[in-house]
C-alpha atoms as a PDB file:
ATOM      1  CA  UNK A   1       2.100  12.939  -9.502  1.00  0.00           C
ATOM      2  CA  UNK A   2       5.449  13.560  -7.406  1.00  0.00           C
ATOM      3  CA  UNK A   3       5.006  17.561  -7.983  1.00  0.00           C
ATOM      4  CA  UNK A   4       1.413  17.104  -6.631  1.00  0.00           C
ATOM      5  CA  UNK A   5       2.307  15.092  -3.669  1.00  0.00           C
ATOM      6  CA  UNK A   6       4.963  17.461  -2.661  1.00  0.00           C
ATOM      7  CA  UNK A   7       2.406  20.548  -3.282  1.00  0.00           C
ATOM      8  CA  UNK A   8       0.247  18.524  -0.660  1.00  0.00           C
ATOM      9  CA  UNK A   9       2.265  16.539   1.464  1.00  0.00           C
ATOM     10  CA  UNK A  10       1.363  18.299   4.628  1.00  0.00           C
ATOM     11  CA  UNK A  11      -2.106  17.592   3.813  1.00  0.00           C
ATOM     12  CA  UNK A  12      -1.689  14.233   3.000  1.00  0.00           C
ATOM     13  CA  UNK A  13       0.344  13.292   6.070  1.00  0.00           C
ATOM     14  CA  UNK A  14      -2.789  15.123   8.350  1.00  0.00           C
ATOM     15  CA  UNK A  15      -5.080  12.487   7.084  1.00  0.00           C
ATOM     16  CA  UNK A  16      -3.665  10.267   9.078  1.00  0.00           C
ATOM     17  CA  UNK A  17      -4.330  12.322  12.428  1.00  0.00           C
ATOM     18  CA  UNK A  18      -7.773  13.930  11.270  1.00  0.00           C
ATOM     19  CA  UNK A  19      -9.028   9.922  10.369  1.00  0.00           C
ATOM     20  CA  UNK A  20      -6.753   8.173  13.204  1.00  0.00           C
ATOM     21  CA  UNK A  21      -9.268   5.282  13.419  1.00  0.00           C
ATOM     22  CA  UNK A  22      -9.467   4.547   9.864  1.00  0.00           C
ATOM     23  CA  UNK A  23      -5.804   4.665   9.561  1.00  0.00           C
ATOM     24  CA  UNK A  24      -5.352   2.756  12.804  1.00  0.00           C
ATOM     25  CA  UNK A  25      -8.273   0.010  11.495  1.00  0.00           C
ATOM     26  CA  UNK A  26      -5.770  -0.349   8.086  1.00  0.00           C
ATOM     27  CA  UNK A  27      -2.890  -0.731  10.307  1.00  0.00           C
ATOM     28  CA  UNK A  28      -4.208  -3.423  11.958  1.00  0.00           C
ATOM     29  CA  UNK A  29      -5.427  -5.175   8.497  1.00  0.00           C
ATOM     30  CA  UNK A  30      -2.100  -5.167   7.385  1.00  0.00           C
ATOM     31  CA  UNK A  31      -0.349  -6.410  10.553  1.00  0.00           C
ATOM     32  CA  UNK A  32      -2.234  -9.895   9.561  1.00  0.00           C
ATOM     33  CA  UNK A  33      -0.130  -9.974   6.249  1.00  0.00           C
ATOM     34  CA  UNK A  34       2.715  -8.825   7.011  1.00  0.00           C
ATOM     35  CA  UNK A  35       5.735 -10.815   7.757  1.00  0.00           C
ATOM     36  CA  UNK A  36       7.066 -10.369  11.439  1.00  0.00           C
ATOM     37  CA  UNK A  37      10.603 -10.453  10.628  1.00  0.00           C
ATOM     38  CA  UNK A  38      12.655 -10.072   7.556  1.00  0.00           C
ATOM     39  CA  UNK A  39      14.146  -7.560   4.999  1.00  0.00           C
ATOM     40  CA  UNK A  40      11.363  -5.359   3.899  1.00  0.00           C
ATOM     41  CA  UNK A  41      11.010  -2.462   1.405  1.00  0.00           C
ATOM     42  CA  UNK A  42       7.624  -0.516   0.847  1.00  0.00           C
ATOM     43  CA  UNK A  43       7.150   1.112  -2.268  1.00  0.00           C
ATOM     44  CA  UNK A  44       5.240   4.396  -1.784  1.00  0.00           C
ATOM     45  CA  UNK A  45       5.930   5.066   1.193  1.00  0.00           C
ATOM     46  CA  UNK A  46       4.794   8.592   1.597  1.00  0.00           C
ATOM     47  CA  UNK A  47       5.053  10.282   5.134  1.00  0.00           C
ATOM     48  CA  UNK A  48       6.266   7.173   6.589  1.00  0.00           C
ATOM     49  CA  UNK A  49       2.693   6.350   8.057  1.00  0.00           C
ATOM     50  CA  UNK A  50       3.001   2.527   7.647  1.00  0.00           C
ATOM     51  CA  UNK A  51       6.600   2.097   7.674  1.00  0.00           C
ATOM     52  CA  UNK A  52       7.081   3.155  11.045  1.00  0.00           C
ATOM     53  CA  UNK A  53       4.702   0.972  12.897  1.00  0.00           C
ATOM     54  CA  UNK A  54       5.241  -1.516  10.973  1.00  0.00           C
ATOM     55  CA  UNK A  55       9.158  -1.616  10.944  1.00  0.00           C
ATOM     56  CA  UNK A  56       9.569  -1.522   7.697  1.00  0.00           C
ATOM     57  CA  UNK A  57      13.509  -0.880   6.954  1.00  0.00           C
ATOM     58  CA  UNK A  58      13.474   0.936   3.335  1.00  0.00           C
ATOM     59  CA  UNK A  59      11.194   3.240   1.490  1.00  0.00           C
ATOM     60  CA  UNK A  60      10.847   4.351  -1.773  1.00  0.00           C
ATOM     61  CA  UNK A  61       8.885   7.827  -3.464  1.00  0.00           C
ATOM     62  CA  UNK A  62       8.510  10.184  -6.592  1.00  0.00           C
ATOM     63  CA  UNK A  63       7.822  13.262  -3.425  1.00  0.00           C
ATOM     64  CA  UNK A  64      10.949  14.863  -2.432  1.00  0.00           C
ATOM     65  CA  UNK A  65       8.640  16.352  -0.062  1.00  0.00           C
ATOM     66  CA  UNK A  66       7.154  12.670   1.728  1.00  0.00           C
ATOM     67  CA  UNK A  67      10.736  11.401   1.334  1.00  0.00           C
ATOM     68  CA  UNK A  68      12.052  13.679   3.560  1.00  0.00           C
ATOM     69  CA  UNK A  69       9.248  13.391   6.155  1.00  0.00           C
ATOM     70  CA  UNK A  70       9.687   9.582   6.055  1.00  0.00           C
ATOM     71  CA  UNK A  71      13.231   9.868   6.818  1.00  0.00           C
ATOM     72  CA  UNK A  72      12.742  12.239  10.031  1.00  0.00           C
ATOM     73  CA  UNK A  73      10.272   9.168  11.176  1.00  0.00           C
ATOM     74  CA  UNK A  74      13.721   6.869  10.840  1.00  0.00           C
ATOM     75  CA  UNK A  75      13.324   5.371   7.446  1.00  0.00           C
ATOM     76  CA  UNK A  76      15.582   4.878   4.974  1.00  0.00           C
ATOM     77  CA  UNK A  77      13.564   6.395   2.903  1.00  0.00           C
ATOM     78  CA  UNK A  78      14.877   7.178  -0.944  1.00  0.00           C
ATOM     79  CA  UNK A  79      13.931   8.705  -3.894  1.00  0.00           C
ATOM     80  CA  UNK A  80      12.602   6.450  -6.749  1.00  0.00           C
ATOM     81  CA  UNK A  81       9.585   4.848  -8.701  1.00  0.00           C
ATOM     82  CA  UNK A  82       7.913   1.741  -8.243  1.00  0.00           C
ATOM     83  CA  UNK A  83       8.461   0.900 -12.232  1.00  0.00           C
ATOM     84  CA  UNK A  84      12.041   1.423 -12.241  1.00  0.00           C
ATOM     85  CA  UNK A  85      13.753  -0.333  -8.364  1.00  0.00           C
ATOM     86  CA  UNK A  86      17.694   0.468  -7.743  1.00  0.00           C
ATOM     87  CA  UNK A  87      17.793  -2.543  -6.201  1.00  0.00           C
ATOM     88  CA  UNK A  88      19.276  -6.294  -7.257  1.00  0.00           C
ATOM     89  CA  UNK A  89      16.791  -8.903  -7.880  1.00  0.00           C
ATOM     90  CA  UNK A  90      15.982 -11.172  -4.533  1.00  0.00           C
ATOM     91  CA  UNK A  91      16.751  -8.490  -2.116  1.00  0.00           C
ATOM     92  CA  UNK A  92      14.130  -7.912   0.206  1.00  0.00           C
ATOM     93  CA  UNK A  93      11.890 -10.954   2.174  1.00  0.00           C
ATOM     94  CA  UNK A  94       8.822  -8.601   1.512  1.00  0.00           C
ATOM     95  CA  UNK A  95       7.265  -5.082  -0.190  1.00  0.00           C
ATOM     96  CA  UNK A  96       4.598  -3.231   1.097  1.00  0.00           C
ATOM     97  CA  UNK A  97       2.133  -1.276  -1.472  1.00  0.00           C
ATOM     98  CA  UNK A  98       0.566   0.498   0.829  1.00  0.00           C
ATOM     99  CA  UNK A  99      -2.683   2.757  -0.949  1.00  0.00           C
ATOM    100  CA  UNK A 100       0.090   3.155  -3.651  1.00  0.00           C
ATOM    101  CA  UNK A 101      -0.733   1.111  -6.665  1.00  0.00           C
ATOM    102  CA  UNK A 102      -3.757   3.749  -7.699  1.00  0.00           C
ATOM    103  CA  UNK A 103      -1.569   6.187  -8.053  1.00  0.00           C
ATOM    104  CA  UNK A 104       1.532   4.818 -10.381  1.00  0.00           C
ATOM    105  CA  UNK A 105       2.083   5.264 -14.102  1.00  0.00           C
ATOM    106  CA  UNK A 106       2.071   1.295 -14.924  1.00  0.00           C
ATOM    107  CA  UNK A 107       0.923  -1.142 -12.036  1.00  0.00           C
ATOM    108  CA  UNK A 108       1.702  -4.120 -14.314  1.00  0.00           C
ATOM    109  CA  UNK A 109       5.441  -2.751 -14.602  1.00  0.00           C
ATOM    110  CA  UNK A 110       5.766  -1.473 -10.740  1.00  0.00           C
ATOM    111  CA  UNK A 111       4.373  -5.764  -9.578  1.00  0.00           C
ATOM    112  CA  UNK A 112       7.078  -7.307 -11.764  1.00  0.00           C
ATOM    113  CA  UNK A 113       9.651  -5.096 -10.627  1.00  0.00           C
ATOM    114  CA  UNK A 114       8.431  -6.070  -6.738  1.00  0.00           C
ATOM    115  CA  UNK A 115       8.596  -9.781  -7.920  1.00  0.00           C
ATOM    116  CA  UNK A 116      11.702  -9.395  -9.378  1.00  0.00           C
ATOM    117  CA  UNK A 117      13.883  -8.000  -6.156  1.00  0.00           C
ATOM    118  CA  UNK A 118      11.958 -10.106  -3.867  1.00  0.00           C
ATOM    119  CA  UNK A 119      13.559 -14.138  -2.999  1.00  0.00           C
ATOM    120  CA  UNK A 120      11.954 -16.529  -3.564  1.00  0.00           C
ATOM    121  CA  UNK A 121       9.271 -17.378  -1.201  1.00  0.00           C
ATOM    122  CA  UNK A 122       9.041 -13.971  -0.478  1.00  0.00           C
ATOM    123  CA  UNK A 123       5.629 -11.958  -0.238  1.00  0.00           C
ATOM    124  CA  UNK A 124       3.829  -8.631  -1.555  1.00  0.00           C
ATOM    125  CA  UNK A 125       1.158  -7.012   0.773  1.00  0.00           C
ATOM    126  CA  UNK A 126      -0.796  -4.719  -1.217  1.00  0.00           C
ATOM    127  CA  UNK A 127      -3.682  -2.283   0.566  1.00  0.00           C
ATOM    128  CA  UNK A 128      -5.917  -0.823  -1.924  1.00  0.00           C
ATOM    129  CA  UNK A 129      -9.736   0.922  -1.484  1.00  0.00           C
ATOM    130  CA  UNK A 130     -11.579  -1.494  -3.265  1.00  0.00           C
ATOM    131  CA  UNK A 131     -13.116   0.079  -6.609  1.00  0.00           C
ATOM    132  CA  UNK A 132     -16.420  -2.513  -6.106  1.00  0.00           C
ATOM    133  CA  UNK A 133     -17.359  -1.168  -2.095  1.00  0.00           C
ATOM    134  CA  UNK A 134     -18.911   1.295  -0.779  1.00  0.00           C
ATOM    135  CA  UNK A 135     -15.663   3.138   0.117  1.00  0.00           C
ATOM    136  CA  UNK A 136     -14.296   3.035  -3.522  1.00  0.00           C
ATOM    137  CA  UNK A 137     -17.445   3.730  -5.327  1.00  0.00           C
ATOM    138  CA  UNK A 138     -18.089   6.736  -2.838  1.00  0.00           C
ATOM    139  CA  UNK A 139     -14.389   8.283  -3.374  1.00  0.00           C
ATOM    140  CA  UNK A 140     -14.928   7.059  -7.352  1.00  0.00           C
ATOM    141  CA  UNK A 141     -18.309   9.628  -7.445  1.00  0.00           C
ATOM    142  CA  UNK A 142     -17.290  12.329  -4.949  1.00  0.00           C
ATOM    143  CA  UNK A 143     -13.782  12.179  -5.572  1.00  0.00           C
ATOM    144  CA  UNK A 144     -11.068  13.841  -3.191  1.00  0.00           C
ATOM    145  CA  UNK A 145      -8.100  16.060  -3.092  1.00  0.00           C
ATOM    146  CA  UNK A 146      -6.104  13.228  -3.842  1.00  0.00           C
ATOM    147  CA  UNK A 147      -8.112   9.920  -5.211  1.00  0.00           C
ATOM    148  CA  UNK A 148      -9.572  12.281  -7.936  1.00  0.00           C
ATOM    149  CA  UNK A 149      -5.952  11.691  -9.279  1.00  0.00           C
ATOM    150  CA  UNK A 150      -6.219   7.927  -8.793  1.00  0.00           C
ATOM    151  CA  UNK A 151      -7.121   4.538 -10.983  1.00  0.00           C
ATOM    152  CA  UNK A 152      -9.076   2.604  -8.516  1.00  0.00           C
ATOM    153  CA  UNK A 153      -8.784  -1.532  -8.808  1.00  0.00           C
ATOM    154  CA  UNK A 154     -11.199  -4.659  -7.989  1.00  0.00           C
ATOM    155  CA  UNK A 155      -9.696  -7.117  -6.027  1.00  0.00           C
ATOM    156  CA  UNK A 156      -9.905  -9.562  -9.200  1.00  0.00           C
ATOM    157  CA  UNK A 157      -8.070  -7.216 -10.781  1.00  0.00           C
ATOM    158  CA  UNK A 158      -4.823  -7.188  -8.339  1.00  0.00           C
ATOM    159  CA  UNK A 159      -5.231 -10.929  -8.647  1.00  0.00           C
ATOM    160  CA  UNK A 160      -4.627 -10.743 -11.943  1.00  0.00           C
ATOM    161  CA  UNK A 161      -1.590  -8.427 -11.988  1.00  0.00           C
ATOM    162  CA  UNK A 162      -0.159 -10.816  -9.288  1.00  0.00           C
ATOM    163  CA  UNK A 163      -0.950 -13.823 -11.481  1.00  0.00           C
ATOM    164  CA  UNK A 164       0.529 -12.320 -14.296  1.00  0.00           C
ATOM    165  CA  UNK A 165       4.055 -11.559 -12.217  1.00  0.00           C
ATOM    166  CA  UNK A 166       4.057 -15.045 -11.398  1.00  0.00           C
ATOM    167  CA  UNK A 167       2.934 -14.878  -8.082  1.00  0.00           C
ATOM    168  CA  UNK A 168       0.445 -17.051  -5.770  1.00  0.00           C
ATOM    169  CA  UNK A 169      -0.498 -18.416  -2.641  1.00  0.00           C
ATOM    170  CA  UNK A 170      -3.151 -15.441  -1.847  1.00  0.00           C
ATOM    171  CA  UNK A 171      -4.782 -14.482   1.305  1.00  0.00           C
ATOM    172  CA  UNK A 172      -6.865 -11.698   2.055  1.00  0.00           C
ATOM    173  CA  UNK A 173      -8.199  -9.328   4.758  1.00  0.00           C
ATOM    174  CA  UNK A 174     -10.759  -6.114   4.611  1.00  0.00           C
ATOM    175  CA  UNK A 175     -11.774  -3.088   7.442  1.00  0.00           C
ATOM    176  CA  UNK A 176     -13.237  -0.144   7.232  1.00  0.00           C
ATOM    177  CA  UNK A 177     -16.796  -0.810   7.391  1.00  0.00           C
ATOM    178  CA  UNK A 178     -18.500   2.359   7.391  1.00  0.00           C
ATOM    179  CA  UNK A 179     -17.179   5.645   6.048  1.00  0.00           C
ATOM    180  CA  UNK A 180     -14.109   6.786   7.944  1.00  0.00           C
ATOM    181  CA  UNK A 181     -15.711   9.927   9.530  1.00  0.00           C
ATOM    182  CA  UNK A 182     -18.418   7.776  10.880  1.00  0.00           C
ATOM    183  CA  UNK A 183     -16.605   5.203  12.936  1.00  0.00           C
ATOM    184  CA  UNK A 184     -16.116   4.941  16.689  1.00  0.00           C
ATOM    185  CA  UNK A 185     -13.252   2.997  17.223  1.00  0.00           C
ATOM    186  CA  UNK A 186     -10.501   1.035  15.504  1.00  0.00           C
ATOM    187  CA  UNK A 187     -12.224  -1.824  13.920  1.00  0.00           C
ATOM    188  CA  UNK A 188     -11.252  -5.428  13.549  1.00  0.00           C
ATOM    189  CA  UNK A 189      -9.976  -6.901  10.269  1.00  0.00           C
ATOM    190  CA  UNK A 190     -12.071 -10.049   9.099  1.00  0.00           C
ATOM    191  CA  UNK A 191     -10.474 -12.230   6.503  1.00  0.00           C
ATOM    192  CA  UNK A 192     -11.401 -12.259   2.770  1.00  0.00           C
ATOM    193  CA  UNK A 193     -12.872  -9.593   0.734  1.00  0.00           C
ATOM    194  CA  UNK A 194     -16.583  -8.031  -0.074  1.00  0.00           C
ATOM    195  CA  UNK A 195     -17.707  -6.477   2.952  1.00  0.00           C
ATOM    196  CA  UNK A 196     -14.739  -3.455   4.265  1.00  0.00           C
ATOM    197  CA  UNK A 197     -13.681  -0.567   1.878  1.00  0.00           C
ATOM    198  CA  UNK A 198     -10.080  -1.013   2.614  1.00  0.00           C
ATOM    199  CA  UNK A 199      -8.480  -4.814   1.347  1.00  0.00           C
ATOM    200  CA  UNK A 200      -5.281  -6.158   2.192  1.00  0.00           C
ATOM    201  CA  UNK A 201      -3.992  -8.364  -0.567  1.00  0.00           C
ATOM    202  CA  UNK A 202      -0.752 -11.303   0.090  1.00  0.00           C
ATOM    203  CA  UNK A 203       1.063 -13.202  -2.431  1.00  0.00           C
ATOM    204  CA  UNK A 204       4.096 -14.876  -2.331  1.00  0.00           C
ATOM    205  CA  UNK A 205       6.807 -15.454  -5.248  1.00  0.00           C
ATOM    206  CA  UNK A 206       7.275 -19.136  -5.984  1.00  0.00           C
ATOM    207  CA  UNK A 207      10.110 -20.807  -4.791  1.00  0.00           C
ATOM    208  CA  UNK A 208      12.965 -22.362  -7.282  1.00  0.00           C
END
């Protein structure tokens, strides 16, 4: 996948300008999850999209490509996988997964690995395009440039992989209500899950 994202990167980074509102609508989604202050890592982080808005210090990617696009937005951006962290265990207060998880070799492998360098008490904030909405069963049958490469995921799924890391305390919140060519302005995140295309998932590692 890294040799296709750095085939594409240009592409993949003009998303974000072509579909502002969608992007901006995820933005705000996430900004409900994510902690204010702290240490915080995201894994995938691409062009740098999320990471710069929302301050987040450190960045990992496979693309050589998005790396280096990431780190002229001033992030510390670094080569790496999700599966495999260079970093010590209880590192960071939080990790991002940012429209990431669909995309790596072992999701079960990269969420222990995120448990494992957060501290305790600290949280993941997954996005994903939820595989039972509209969004993800339209990208799922139509496909894409880029989520024709991707394993889409239910929300009860996620939950499960969290579960399974030993991870809790869940809260959720979902945007993108119609089809992201369609909308007229940034929209407003509503908590839980069932009704947007695009889900923000929290969970927090359990304190010793």
């Amino acid at each position: 996948m890294n040799d296709f994202f750095d085939k594409y990167y240009e592409r993949y980074d003009a998303w974000y300008n072509e579909n502002r509102l969608a992007y901006l609508s995820e933005l705000e989604a996430v900004k409900k999850l994510i902690p204010e202050k702290g240490h915080g890592l995201e894994i995938g982080v691409g062009s740098g999209r999320f990471a710069v808005p929302l301050s987040i210090p450190v960045g990992i990617d496979p693309s050589k490509k998005m790396v280096e696009l990431a780190r002229e937005r001033g992030v510390d951006a670094r080569l790496g996988v999700g599966e495999d962290l260079s970093f010590e265990d209880s590192t960071f207060d939080y990790v991002a997964i940012i429209v990431t998880l669909c995309f790596v070799r072992d999701p079960e492998k990269v969420i222990a690995e995120t448990a494992r360098v957060l501290k305790p008490g600290g949280k993941v904030i997954i996005g994903i395009i939820d595989k039972e909405s509209f969004l993800g069963r339209f990208y799922q049958k139509k496909g894409s440039i880029f989520y024709g490469h991707a394993r889409f995921f239910s929300i009860s799924e996620i939950t499960r992989i969290l579960e399974g890391a030993g991870l809790g305390e869940f809260s959720y919140y979902q945007t993108i209500f119609d089809y992201p060519d369609k909308l007229h302005a940034v929209e407003r995140p509503l908590e839980g899950f069932g009704k947007g295309g695009f889900v923000v998932i929290s969970a927090a590692k359990k304190k010793r």
